[in-house]
C-alpha atoms as a PDB file:
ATOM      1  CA  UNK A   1     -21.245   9.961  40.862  1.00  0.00           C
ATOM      2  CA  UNK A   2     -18.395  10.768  38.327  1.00  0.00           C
ATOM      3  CA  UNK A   3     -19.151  11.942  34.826  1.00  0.00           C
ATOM      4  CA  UNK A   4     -19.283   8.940  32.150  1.00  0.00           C
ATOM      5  CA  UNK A   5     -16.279   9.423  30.126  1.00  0.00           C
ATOM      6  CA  UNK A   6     -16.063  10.718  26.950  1.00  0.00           C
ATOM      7  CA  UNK A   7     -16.720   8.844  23.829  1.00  0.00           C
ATOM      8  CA  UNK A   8     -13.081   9.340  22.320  1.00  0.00           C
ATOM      9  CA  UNK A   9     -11.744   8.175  25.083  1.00  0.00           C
ATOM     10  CA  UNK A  10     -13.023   4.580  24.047  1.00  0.00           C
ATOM     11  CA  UNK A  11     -11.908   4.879  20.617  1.00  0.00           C
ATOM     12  CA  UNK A  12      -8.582   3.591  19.702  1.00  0.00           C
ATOM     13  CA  UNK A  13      -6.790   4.737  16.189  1.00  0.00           C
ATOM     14  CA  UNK A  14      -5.426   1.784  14.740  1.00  0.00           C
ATOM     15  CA  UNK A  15      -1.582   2.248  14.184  1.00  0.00           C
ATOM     16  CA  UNK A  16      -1.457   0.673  10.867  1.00  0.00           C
ATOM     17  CA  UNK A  17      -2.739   1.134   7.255  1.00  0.00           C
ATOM     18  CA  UNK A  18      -3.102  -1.772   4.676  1.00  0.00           C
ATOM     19  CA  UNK A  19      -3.075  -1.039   0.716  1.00  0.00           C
ATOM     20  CA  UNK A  20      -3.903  -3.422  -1.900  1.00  0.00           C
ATOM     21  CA  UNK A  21      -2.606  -2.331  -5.431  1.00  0.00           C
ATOM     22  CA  UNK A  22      -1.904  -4.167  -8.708  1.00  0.00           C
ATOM     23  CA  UNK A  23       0.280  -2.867 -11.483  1.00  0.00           C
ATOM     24  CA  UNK A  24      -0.381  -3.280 -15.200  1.00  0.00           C
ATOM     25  CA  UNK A  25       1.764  -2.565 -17.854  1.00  0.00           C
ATOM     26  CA  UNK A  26       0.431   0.769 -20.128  1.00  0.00           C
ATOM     27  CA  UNK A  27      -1.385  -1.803 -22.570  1.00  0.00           C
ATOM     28  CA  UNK A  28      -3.587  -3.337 -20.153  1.00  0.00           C
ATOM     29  CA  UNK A  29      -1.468  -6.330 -19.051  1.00  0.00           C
ATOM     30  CA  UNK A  30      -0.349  -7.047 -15.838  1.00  0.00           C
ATOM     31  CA  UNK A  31       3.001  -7.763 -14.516  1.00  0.00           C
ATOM     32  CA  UNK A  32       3.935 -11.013 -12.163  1.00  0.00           C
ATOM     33  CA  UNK A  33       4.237  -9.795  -8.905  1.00  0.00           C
ATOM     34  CA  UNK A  34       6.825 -11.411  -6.781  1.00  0.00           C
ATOM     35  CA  UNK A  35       7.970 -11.052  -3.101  1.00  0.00           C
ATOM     36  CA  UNK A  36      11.437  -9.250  -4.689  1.00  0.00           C
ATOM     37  CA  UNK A  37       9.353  -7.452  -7.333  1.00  0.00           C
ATOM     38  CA  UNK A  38       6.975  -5.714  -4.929  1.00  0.00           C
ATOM     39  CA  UNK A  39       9.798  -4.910  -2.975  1.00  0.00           C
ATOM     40  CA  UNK A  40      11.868  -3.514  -5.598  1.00  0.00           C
ATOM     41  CA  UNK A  41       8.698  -1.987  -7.181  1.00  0.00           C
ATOM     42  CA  UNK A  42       7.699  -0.297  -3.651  1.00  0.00           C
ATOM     43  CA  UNK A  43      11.826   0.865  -3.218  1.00  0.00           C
ATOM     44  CA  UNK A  44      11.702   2.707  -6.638  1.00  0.00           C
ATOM     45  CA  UNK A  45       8.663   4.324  -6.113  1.00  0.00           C
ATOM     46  CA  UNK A  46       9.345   5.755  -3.149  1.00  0.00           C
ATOM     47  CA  UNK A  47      12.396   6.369  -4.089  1.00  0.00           C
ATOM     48  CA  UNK A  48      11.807   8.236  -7.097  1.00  0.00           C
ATOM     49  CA  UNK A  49       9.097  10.821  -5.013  1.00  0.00           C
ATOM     50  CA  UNK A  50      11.057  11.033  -1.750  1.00  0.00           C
ATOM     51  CA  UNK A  51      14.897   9.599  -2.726  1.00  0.00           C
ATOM     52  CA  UNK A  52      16.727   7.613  -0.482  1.00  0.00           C
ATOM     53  CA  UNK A  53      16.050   9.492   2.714  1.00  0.00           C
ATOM     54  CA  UNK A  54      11.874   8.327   1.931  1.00  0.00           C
ATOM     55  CA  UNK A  55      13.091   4.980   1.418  1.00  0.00           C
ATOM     56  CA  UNK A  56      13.762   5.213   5.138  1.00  0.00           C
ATOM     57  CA  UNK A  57      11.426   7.199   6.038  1.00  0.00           C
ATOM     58  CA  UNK A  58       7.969   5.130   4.792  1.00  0.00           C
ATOM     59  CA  UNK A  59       9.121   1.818   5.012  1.00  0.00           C
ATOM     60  CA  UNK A  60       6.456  -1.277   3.997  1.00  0.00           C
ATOM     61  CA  UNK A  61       5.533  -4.470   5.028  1.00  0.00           C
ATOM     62  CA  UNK A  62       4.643  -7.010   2.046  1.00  0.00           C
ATOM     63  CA  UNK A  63       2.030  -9.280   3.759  1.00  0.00           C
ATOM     64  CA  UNK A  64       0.703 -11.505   0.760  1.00  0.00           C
ATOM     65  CA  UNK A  65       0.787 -11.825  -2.639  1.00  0.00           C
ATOM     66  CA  UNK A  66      -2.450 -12.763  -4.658  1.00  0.00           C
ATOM     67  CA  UNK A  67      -2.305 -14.657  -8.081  1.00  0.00           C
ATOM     68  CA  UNK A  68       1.102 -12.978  -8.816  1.00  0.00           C
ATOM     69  CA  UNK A  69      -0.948  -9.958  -9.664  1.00  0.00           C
ATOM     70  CA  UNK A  70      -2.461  -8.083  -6.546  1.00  0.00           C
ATOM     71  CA  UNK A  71       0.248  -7.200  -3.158  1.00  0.00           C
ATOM     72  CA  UNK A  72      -1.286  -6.677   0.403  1.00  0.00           C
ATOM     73  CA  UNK A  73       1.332  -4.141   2.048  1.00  0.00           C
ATOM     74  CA  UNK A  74       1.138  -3.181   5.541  1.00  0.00           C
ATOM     75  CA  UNK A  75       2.427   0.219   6.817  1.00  0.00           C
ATOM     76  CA  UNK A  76       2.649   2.995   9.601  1.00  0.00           C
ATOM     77  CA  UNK A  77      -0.473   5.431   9.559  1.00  0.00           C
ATOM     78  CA  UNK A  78       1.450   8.575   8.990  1.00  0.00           C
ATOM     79  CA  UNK A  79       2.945   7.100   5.990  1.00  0.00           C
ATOM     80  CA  UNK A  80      -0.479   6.544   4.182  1.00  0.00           C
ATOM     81  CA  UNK A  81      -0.464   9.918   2.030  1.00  0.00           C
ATOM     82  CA  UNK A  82       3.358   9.562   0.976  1.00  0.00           C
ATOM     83  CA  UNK A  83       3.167   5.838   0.330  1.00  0.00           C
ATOM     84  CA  UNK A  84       0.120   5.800  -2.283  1.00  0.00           C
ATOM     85  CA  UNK A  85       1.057   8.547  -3.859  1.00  0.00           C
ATOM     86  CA  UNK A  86       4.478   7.232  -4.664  1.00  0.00           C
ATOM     87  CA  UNK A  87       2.623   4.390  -6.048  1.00  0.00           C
ATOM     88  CA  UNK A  88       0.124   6.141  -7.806  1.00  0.00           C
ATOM     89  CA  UNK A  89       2.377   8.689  -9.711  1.00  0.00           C
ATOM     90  CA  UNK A  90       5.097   5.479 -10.390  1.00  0.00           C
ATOM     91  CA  UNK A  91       5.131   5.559 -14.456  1.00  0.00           C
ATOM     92  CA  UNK A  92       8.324   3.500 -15.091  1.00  0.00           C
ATOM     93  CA  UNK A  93       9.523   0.203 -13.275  1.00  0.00           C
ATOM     94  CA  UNK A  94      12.492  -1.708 -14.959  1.00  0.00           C
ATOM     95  CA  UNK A  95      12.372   0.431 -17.914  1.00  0.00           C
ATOM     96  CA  UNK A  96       8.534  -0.219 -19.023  1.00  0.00           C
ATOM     97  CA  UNK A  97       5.794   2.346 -18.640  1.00  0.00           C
ATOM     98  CA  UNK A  98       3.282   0.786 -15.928  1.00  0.00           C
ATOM     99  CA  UNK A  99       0.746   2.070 -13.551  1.00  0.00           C
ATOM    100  CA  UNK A 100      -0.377   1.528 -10.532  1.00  0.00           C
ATOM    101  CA  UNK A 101      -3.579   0.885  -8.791  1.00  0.00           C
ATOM    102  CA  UNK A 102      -4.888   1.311  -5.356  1.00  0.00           C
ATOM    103  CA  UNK A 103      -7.512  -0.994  -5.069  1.00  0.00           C
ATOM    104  CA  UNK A 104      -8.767  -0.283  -1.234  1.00  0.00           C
ATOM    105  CA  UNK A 105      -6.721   1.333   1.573  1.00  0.00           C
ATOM    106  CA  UNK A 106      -8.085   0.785   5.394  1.00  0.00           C
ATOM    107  CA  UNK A 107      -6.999   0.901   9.178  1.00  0.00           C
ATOM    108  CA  UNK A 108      -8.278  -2.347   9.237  1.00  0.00           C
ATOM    109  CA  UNK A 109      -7.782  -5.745   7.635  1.00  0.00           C
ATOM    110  CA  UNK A 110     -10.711  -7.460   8.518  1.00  0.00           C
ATOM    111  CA  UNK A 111     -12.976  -4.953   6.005  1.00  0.00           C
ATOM    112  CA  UNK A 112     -10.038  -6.275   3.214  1.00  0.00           C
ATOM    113  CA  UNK A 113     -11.956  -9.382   3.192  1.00  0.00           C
ATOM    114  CA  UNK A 114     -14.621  -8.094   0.191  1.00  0.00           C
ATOM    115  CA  UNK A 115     -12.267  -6.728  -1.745  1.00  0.00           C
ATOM    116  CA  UNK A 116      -9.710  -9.587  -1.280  1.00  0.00           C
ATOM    117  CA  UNK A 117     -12.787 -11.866  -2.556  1.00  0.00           C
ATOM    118  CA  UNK A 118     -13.142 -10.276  -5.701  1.00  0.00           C
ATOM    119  CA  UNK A 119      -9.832 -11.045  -6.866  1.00  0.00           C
END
């Protein structure tokens, strides 16, 4: 008989990462998040950590917007570390201090679903 296969061999690493982030002005209130403003929001903080080159390089995939507050962004795996930290250290969009926060990052978008509840 031949050896059962190996346990990793059954796994499969999902290709994808999704991010859910809102940004808030500094003073506690939110901005209105549109399609053009989480893209130019996403462009200029990735921009501003990796320049134009990054652009390129981690590009995004703006799958929903909730309540004009809260963007669901799909992206490649390897991107994951370069992509929230370009959000995270973001302090100026348009001119205004802001910041932004990572609500929940996962592989897969099916464990979204609590999060995506609570908003």
């Amino acid at each position: 008989a031949a050896p059962a296969p190996r346990v990793s061999e059954f796994l499969v690493k999902p290709e994808r990462c999704f991010l859910v982030f809102y940004v808030e002005e500094k003073g506690s209130q939110s901005i209105e998040i549109t399609r053009i403003t989480a893209i130019a929001l996403l462009t200029e903080a990735i921009q501003s950590l990796f320049g134009k080159v990054g652009d390129g390089l981690y590009s995004t995939e703006i799958l929903k917007i909730f309540k004009k507050k809260y963007v669901l962004i799909a992206f490649r795996r390897g991107s994951l570390f370069p992509i929230w930290s370009s959000l995270s250290l973001l302090g100026y969009f348009r001119g205004k201090p802001v910041r932004v926060r990572v609500m929940k990052v996962t592989p897969f978008l099916a464990s979204l679903k609590s999060c995506l509840e609570k908003i």
